[in-house]
Protein backbone atom coordinates (compact mmCIF):
# COMPACT_ATOMS: atom_id res chain seq x y z
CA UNK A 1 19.52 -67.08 -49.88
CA UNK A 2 19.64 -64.85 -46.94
CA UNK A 3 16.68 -66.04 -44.54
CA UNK A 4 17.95 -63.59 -41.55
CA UNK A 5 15.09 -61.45 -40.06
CA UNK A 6 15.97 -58.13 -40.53
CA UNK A 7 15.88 -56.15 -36.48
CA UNK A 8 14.93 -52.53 -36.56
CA UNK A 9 16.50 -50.61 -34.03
CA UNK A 10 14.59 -49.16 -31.48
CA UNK A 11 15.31 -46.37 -29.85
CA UNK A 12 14.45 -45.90 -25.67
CA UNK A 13 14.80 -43.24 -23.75
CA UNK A 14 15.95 -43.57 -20.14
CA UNK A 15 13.53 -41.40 -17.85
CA UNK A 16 14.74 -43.23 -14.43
CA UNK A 17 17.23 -40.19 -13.80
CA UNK A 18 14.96 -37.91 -14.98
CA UNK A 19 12.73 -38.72 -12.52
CA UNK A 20 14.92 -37.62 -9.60
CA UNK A 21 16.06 -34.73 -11.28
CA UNK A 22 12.46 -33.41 -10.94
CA UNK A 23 11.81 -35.12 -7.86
CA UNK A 24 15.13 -32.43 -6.18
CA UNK A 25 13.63 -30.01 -8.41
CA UNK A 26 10.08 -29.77 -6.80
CA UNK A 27 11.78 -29.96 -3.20
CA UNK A 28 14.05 -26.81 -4.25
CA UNK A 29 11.46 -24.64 -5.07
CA UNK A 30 9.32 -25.89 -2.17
CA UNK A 31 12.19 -24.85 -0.08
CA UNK A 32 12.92 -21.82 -1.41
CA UNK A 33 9.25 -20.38 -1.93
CA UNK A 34 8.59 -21.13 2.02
CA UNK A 35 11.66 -18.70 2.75
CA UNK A 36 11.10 -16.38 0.25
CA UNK A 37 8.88 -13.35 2.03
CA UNK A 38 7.29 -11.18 -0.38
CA UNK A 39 6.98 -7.20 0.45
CA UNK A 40 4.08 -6.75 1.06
CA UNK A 41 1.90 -4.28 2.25
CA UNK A 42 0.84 -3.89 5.71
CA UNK A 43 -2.96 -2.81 5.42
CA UNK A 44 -4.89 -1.49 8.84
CA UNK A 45 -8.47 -3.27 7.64
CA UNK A 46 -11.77 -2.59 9.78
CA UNK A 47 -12.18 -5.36 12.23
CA UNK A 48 -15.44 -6.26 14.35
CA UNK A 49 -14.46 -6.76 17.65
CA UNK A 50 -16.72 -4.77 19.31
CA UNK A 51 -20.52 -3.45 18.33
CA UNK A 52 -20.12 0.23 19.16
CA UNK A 53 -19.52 2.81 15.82
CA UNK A 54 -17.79 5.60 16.62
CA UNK A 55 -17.93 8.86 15.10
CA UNK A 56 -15.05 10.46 13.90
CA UNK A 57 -14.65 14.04 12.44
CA UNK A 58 -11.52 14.29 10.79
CA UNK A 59 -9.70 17.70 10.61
CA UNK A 60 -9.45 19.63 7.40
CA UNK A 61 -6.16 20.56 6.35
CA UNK A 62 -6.13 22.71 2.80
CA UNK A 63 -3.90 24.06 1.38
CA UNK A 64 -4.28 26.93 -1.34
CA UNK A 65 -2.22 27.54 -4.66
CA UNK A 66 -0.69 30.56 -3.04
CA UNK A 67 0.60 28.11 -0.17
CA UNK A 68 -2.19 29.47 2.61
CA UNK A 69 -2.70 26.63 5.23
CA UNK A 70 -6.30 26.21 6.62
CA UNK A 71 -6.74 23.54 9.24
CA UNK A 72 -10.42 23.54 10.14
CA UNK A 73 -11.66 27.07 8.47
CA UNK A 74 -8.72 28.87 9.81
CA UNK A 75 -6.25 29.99 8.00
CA UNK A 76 -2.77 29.55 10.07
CA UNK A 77 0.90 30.24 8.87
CA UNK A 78 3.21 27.42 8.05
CA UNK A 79 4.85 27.51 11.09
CA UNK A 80 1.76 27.00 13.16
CA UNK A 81 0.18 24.69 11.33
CA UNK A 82 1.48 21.86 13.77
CA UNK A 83 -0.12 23.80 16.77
CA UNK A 84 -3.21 24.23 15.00
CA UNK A 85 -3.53 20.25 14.25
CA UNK A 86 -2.36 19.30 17.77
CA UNK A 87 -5.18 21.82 19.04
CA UNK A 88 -8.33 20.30 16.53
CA UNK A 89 -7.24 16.38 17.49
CA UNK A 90 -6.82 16.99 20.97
CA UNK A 91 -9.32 14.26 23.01
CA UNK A 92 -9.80 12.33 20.19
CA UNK A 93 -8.87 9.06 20.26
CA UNK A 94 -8.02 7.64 16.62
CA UNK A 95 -7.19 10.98 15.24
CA UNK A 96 -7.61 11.44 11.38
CA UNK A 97 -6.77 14.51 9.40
CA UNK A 98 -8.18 14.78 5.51
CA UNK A 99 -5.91 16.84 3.06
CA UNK A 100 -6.94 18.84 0.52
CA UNK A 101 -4.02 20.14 -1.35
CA UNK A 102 -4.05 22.00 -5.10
CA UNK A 103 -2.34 19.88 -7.12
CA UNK A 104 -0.24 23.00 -8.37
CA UNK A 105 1.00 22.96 -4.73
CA UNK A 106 4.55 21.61 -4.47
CA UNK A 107 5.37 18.09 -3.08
CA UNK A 108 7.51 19.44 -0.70
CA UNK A 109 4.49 21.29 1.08
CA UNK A 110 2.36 17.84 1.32
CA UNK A 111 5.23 15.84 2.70
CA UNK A 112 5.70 18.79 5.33
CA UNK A 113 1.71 17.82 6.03
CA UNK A 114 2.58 14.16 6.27
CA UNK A 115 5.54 14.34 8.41
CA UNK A 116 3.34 16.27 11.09
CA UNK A 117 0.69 13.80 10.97
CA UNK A 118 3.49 10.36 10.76
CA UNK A 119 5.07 12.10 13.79
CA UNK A 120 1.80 12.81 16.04
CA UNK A 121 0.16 9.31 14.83
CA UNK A 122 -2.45 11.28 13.42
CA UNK A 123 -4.00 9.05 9.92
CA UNK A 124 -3.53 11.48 6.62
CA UNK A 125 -6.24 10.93 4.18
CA UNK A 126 -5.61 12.51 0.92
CA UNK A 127 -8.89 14.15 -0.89
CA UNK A 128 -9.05 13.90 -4.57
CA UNK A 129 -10.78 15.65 -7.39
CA UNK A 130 -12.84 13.26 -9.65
CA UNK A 131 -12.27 13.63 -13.28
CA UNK A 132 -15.00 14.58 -15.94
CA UNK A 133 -14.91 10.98 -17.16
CA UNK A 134 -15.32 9.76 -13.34
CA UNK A 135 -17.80 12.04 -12.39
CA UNK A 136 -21.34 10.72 -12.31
């Protein structure tokens, strides 16, 4: 007669190491995600330091699909066009220029626009069409 209880084996899982495995874990990325820096995307936003609006009037640059430059109504060769922009911001104090290119007019032409303006500090605003589905 066999009176012996019978065992079951039980199975246990040890957690203890596991437990610093997460806890270097969580300080690694901690770590890591303070020294990681992002590009991001320096934005000028409006800020409210002071009361007074000012009103700007931006100059006009266009340019035509037969590559005519207009800055302000005037239609002025390439070449000039830098003398012509200098001339309309002059006095102002946050200059701003709004272009209005064709968009059959080569990229080469607006980048010519947008070097003048990056190397006078003059803000480029690009005008858009809106599309028949945008268009109220």
């Amino acid at each position: 007669m066999n009176l012996r209880r019978r065992q079951k084996a039980a199975s246990e899982v040890y957690s203890h190491s596991l437990n610093d495995i997460m806890f270097f874990l969580l300080l690694f990325f901690l770590i890591t995600s303070t020294l990681a820096t992002p590009s991001v995307l320096k934005l000028l936003l409006p800020n409210s330091r002071t009361g007074i609006q000012s009103v700007k009037h931006p100059v006009v640059i266009a340019v035509t699909p037969d590559l005519q430059f207009v800055v302000n109504q005037d239609v002025v060769p390439r070449e000039g066009v830098e003398a012509a922009v200098m001339a309309a911001v002059a006095g102002q104090t946050d200059p701003t220029a709004l272009l209005k290119v064709d968009k059959t007019v080569p990229w080469q032409e607006v980048v010519f626009l947008l070097d003048i303006g990056n190397k006078n500090k003059i803000k480029m605003v690009a005008a858009t069409n809106l599309t028949k589905q945008e268009a109220p």
